[in-house]
N, C-alpha and C. Protein backbone atom coordinates (compact mmCIF):
# COMPACT_ATOMS: atom_id res chain seq x y z
N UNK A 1 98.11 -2.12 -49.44
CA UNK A 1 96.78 -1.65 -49.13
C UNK A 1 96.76 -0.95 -47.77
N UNK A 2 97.49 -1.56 -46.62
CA UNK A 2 97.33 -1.00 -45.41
C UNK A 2 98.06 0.48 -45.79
N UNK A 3 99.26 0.38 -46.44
CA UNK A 3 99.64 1.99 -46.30
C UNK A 3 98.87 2.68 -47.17
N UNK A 4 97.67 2.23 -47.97
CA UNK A 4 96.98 3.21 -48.86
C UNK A 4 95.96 3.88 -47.63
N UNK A 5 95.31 3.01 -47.01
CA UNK A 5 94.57 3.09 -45.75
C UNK A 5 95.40 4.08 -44.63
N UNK A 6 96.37 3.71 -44.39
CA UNK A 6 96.62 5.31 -43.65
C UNK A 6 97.42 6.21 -44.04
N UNK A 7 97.93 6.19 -45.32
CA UNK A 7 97.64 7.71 -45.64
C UNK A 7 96.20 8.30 -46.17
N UNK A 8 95.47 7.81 -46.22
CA UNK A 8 93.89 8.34 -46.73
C UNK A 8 93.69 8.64 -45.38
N UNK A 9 93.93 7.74 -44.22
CA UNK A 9 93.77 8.31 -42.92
C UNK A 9 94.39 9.71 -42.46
N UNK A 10 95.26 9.62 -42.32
CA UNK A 10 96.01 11.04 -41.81
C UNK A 10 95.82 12.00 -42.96
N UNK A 11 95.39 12.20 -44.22
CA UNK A 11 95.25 12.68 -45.16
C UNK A 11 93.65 13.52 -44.50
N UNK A 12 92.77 12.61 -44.24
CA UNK A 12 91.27 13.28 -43.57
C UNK A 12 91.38 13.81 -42.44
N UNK A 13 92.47 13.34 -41.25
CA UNK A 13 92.68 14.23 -40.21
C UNK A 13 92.92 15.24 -40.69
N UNK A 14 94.12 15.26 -41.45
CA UNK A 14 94.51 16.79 -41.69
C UNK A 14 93.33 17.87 -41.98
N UNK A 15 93.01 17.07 -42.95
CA UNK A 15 91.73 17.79 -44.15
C UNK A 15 90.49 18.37 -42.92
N UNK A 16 90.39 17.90 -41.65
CA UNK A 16 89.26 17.24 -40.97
C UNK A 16 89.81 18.85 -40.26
N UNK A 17 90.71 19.37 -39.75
CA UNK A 17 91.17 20.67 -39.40
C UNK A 17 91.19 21.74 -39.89
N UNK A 18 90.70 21.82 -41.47
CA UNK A 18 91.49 22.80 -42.46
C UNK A 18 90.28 24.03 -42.08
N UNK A 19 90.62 24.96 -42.35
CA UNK A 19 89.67 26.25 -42.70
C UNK A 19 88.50 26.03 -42.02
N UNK A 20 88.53 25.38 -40.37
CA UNK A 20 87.85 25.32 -39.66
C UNK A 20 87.57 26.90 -38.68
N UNK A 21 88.29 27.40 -39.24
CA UNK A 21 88.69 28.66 -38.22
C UNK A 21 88.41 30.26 -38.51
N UNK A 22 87.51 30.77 -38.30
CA UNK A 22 87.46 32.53 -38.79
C UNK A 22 89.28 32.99 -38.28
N UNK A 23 89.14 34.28 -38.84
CA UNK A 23 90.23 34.63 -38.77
C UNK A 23 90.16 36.31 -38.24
N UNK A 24 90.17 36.98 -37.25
CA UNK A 24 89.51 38.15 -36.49
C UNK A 24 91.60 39.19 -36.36
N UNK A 25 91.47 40.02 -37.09
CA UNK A 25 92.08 40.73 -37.08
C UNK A 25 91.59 42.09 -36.46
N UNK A 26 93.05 42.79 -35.34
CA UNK A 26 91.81 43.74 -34.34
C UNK A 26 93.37 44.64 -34.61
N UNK A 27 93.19 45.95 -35.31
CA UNK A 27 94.37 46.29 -35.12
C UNK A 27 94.58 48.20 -34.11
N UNK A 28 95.34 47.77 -32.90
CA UNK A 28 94.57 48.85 -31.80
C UNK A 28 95.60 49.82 -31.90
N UNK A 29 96.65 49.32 -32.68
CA UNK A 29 97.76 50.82 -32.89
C UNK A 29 97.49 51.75 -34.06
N UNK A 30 98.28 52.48 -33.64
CA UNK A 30 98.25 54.01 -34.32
C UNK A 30 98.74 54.15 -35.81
N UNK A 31 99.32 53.04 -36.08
CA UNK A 31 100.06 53.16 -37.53
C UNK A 31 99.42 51.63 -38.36
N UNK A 32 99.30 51.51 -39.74
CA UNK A 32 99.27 50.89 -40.18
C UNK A 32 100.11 49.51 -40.14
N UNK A 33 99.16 48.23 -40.30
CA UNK A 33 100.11 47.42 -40.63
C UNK A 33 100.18 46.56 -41.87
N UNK A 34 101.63 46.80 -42.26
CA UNK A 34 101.70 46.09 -43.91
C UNK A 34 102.54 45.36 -44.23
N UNK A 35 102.19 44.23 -45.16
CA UNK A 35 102.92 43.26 -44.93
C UNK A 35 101.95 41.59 -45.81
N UNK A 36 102.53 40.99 -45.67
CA UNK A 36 101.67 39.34 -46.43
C UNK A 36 101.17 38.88 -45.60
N UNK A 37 100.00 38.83 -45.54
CA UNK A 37 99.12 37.61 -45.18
C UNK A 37 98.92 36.50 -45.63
N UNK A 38 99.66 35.21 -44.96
CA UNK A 38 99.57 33.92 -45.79
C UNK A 38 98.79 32.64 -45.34
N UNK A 39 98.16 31.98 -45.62
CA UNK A 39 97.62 30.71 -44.95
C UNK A 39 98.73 29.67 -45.44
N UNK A 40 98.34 28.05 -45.13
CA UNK A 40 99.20 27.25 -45.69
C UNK A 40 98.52 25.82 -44.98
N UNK A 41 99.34 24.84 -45.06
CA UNK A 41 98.74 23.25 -44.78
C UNK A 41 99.09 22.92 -43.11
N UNK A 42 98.02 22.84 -42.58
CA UNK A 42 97.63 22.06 -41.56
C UNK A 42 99.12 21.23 -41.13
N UNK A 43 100.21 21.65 -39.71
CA UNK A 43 100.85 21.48 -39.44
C UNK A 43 102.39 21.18 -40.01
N UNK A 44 101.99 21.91 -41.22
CA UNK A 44 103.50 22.22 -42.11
C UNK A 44 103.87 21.42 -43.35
N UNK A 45 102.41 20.61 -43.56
CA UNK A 45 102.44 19.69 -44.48
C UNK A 45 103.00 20.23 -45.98
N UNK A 46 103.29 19.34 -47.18
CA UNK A 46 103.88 19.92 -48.03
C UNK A 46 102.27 20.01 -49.55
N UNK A 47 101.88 21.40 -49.88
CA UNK A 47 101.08 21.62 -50.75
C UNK A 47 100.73 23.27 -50.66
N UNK A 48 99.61 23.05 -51.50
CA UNK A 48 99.45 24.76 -51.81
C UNK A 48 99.25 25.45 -50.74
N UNK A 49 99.18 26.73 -50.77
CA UNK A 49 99.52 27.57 -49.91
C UNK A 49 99.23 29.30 -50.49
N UNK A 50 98.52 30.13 -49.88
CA UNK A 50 97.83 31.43 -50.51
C UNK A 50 98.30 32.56 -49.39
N UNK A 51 98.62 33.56 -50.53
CA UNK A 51 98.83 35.02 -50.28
C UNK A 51 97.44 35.99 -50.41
N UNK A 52 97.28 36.83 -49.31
CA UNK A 52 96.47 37.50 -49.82
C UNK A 52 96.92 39.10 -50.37
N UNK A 53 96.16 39.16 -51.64
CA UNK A 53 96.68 40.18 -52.74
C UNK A 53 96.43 41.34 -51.92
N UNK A 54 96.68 42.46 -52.33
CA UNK A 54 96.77 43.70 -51.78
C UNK A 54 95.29 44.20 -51.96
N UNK A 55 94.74 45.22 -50.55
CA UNK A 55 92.92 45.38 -50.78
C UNK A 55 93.45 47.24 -51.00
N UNK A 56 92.61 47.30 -51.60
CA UNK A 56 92.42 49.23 -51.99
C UNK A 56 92.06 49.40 -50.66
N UNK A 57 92.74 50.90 -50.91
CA UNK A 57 93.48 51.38 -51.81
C UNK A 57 95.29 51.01 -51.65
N UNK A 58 95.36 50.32 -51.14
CA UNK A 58 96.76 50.12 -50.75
C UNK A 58 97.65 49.38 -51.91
N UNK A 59 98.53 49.12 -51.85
CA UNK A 59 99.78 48.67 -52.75
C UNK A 59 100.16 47.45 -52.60
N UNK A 60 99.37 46.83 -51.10
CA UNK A 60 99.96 45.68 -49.99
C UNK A 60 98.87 45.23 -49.22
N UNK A 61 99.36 44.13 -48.88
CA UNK A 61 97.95 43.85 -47.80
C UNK A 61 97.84 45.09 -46.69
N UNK A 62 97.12 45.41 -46.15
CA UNK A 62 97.25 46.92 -45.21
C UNK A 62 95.67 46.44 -43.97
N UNK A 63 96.60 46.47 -42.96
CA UNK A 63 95.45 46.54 -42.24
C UNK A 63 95.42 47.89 -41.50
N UNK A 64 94.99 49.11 -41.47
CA UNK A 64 94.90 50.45 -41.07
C UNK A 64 94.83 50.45 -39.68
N UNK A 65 95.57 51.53 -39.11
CA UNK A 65 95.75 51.71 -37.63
C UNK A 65 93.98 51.94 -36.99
N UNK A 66 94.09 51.22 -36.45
CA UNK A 66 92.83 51.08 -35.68
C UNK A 66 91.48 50.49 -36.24
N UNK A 67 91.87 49.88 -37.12
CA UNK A 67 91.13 49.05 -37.83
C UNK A 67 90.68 47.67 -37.05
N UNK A 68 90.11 47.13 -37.84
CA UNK A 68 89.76 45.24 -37.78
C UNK A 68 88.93 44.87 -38.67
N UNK A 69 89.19 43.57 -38.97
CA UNK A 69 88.31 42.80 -39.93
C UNK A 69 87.73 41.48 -39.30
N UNK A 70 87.02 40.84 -39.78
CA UNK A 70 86.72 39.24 -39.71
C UNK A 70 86.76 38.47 -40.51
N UNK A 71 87.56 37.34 -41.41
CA UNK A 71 87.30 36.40 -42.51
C UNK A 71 86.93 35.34 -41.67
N UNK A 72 85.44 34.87 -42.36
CA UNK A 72 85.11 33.50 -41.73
C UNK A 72 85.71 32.15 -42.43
N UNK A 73 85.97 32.26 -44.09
CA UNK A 73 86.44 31.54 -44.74
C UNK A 73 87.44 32.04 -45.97
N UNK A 74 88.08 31.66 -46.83
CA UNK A 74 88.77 32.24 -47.78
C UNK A 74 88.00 32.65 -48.88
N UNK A 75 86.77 31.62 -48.95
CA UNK A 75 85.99 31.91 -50.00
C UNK A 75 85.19 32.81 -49.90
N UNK A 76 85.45 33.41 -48.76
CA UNK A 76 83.92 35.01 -48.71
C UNK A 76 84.67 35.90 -48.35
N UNK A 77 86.36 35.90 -47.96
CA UNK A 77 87.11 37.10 -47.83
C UNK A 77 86.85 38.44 -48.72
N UNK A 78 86.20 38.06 -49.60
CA UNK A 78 86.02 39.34 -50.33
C UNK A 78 84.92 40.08 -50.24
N UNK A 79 84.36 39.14 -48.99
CA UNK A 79 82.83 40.08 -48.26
C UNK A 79 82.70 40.74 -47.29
N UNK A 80 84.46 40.83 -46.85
CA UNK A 80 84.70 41.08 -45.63
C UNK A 80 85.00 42.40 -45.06
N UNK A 81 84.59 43.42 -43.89
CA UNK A 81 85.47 44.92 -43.90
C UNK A 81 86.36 45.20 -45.08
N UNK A 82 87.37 44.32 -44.68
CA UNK A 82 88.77 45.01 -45.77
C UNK A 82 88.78 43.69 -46.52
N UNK A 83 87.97 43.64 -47.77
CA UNK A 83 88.23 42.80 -48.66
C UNK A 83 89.06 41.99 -49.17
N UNK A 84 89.24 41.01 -48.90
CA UNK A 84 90.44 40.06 -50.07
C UNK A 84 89.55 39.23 -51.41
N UNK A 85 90.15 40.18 -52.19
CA UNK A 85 89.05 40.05 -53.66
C UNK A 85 90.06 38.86 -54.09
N UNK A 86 91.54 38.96 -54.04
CA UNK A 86 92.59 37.82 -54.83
C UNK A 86 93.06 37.31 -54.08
N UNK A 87 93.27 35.99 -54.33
CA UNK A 87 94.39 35.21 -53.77
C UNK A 87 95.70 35.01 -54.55
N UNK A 88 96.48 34.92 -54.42
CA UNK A 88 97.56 34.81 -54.85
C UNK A 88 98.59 32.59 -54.44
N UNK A 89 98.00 31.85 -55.27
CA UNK A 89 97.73 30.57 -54.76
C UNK A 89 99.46 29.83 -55.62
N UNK A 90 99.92 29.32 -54.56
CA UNK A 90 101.14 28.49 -55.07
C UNK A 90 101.34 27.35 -54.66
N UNK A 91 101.60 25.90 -55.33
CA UNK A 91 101.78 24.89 -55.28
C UNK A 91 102.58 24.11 -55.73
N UNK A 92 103.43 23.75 -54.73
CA UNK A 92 104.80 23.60 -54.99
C UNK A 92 104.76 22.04 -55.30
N UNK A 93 103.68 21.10 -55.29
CA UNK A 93 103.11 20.02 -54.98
C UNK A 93 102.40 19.76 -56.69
N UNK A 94 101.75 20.72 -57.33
CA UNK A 94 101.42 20.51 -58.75
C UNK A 94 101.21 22.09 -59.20
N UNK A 95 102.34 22.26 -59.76
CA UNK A 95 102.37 23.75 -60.22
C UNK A 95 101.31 24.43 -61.18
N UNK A 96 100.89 23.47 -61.69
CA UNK A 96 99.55 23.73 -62.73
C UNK A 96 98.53 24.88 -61.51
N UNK A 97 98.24 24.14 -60.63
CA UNK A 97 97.35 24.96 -59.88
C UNK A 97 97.81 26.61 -59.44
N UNK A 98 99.36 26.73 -59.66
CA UNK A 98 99.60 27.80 -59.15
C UNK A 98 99.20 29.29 -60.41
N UNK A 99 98.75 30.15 -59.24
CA UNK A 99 98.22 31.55 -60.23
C UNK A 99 97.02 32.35 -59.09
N UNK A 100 96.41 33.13 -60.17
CA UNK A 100 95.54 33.75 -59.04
C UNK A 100 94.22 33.99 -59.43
N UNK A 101 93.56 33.82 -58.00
CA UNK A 101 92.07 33.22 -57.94
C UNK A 101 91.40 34.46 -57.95
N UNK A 102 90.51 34.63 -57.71
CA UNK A 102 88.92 35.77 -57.08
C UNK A 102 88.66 34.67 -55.64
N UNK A 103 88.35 35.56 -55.06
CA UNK A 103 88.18 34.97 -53.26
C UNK A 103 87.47 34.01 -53.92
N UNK A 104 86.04 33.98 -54.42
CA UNK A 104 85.12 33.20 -54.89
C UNK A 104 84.88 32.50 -55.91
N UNK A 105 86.53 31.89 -56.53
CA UNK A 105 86.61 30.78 -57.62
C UNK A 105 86.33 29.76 -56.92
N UNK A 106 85.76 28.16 -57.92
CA UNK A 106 85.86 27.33 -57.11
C UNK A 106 86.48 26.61 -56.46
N UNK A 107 87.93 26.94 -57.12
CA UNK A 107 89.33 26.40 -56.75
C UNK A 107 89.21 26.65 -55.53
N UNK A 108 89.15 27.90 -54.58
CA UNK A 108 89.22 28.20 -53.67
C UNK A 108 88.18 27.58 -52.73
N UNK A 109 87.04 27.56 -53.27
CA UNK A 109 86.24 26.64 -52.44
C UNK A 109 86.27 24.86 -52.26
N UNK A 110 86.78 24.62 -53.07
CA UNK A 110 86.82 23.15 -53.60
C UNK A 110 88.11 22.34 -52.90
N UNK A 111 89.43 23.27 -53.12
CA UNK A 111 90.54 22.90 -52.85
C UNK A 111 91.00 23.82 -51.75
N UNK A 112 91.04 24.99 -51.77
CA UNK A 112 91.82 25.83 -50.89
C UNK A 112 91.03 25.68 -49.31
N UNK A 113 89.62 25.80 -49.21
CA UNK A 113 89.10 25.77 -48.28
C UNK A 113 89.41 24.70 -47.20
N UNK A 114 89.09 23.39 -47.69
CA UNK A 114 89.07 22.23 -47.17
C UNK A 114 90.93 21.54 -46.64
N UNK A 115 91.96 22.52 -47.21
CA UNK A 115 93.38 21.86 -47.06
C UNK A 115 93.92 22.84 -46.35
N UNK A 116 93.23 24.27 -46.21
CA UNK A 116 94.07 25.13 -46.03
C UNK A 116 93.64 25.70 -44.39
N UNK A 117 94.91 26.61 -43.63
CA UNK A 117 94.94 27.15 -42.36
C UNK A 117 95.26 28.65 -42.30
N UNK A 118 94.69 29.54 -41.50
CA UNK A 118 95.32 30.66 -41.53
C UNK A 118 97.06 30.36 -41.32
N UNK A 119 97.43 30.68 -42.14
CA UNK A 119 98.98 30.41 -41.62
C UNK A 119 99.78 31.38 -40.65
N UNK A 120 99.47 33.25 -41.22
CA UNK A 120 100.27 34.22 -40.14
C UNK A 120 100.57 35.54 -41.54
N UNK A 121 101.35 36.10 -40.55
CA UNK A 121 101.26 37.83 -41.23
C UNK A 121 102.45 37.66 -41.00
N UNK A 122 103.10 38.06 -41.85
CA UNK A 122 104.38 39.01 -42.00
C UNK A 122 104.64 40.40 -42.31
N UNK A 123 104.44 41.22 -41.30
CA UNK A 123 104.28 42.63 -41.58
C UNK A 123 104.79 43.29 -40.70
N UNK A 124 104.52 45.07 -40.70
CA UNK A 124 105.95 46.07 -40.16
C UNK A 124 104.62 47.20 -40.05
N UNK A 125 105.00 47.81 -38.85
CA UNK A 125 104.23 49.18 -38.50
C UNK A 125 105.40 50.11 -38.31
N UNK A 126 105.45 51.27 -39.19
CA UNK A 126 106.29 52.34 -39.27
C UNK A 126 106.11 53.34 -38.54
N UNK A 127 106.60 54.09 -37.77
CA UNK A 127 106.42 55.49 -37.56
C UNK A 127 106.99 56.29 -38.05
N UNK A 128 106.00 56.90 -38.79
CA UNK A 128 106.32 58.57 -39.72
C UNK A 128 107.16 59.75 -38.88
N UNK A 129 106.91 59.78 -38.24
CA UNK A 129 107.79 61.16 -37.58
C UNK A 129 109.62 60.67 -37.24
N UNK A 130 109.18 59.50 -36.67
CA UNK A 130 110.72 59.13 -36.37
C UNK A 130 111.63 57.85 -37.26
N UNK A 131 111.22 57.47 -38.18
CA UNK A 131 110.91 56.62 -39.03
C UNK A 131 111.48 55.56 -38.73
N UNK A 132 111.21 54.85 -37.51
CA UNK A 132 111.43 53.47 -36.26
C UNK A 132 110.33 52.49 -37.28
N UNK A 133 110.56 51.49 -37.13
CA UNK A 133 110.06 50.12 -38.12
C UNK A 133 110.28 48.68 -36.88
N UNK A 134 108.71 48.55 -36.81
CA UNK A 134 108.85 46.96 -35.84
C UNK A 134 108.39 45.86 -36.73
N UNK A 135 109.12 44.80 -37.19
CA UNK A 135 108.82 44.12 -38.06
C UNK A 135 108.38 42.37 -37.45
N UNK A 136 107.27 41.78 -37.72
CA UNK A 136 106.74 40.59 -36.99
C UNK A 136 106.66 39.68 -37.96
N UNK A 137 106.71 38.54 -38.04
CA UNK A 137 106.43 37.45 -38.64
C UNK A 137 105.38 36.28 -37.94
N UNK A 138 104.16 36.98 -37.47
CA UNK A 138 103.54 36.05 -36.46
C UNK A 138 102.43 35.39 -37.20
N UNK A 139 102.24 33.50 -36.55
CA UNK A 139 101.49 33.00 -36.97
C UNK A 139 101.38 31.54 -36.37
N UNK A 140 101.34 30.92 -36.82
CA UNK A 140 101.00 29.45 -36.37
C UNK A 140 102.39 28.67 -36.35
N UNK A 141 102.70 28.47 -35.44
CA UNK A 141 104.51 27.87 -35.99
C UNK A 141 104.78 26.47 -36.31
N UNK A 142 103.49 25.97 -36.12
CA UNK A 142 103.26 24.19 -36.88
C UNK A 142 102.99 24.30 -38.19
N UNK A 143 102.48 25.71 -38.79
CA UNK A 143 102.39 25.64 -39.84
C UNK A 143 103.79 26.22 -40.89
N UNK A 144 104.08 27.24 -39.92
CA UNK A 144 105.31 28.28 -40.74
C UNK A 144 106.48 28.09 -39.36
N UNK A 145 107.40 27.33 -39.34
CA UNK A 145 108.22 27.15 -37.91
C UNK A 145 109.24 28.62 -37.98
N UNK A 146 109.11 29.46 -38.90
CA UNK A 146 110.07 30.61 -38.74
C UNK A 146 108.77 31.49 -38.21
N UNK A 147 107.68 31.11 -38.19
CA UNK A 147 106.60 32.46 -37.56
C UNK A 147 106.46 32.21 -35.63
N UNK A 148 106.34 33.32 -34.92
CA UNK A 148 106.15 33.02 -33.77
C UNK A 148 104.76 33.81 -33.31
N UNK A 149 104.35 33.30 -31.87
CA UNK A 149 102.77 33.65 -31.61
C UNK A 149 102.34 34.81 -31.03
N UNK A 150 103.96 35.59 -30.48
CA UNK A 150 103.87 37.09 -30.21
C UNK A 150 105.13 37.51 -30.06
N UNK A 151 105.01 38.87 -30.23
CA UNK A 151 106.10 39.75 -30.55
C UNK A 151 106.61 41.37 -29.59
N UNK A 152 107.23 41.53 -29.57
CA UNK A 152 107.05 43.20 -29.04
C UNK A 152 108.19 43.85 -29.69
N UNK A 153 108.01 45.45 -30.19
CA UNK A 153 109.00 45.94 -30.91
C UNK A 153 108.94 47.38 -30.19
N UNK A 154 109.91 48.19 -30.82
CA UNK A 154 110.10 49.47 -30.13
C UNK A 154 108.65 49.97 -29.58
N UNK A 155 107.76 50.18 -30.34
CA UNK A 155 106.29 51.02 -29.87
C UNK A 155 105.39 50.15 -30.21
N UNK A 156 105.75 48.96 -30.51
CA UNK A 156 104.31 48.34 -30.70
C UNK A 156 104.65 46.89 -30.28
N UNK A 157 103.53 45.45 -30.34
CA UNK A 157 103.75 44.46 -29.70
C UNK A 157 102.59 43.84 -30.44
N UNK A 158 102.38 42.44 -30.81
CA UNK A 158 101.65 41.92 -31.50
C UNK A 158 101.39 40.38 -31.19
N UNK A 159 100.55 39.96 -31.20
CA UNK A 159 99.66 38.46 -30.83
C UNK A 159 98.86 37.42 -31.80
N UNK A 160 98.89 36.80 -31.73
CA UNK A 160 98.36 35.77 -32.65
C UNK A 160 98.49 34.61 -32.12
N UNK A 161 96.74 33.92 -31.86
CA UNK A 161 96.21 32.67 -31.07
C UNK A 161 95.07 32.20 -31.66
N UNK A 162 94.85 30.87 -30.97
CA UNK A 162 93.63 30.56 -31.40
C UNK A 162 92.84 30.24 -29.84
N UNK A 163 91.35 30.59 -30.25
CA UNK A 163 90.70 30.45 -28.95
C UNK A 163 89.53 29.04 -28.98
N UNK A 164 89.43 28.02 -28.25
CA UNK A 164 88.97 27.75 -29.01
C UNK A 164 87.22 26.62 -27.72
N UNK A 165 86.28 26.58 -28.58
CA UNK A 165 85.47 26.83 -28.03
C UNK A 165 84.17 25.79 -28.41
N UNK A 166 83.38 25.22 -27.19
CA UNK A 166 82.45 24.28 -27.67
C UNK A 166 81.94 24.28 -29.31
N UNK A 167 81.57 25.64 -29.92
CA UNK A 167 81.48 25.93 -31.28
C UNK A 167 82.50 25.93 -32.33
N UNK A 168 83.77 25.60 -32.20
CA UNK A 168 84.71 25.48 -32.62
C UNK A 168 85.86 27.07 -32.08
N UNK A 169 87.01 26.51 -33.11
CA UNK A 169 88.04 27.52 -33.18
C UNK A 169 87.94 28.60 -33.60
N UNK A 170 88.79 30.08 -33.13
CA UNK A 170 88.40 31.38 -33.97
C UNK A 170 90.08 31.54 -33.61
N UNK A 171 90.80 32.32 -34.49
CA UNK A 171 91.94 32.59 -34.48
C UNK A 171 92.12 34.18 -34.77
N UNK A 172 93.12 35.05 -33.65
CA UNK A 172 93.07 36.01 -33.55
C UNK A 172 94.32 36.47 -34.28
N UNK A 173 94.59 37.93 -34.53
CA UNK A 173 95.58 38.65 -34.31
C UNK A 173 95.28 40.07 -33.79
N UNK A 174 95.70 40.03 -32.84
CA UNK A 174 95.83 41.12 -32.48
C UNK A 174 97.50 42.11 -32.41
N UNK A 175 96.57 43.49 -32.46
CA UNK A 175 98.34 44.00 -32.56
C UNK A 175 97.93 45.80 -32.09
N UNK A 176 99.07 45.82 -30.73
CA UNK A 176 99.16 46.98 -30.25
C UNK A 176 100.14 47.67 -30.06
């Protein structure tokens, strides 16, 4: 009984963190950036975990040179500047759940919201004329330990933090 009691405990901490956080993408360079956007479990824990699908017109997640967005939650990403209409949801924990959502299934509200963290971007800004490629993997590294919280590449340099504030947490990326 006591170990049912704390794992239900550390089970609500976790839970007690999840998708507490907007997610403010500010992108101040000149070239596109493309690449996966992934969330995942609250300090690297083992369960589902979401891709976000590619927004039009693009092929890929794309955040456009000089762009920005805001997601306040996963479940209204698709209300957002640059839309995330799909998730792309995998669970390595009960595979049944794995497949793909609409931002606004309830899966996503029910389950994804409440377990899940921005996790980080894995993406590359190209330059066309000289065709130089800076490639980042930045994000939360308690959640993804191969992602780091900033980067710098030939012409560009990139950030990802959380700020965080009597009203709670907001988590950035920025990238210049």
């Amino acid at each position: 009984m006591k170990k049912i009691l704390l794992l239900l405990s550390a089970l609500a901490g976790i839970l007690s963190f999840a998708q507490t956080s907007p997610l403010i993408i500010q992108n101040y360079n000149t070239f596109d950036a493309v690449g996966r956007l992934r969330t995942g479990m609250p300090g690297g824990a083992p369960g589902p975990y979401m891709y976000a699908a590619p927004n039009a017109p693009y092929g890929t997640y794309t955040i456009p040179a000089g762009a920005g967005t805001v997601y306040n939650t996963f479940d209204t990403s698709g209300t957002a500047l640059l839309p995330i209409t799909i998730w792309y949801v995998t669970d390595p924990t009960n595979p049944a759940n794995s497949g793909t959502y609409p931002y606004n299934h309830p899966f996503i509200t029910t389950v994804m919201n409440p377990s899940n963290v921005w996790g980080g971007f894995h993406f590359w800004l190209t330059d066309p004329s000289t065709g130089a490629t800076d490639t980042y993997e930045l994000g939360d590294p308690t959640v993804y330990p191969g992602f780091s919280a900033s980067g710098t590449g030939t012409f560009s340099s990139a950030d990802w933090f959380t700020i965080t504030t009597p009203s709670g947490p907001t988590t950035y990326l920025q990238i210049f």
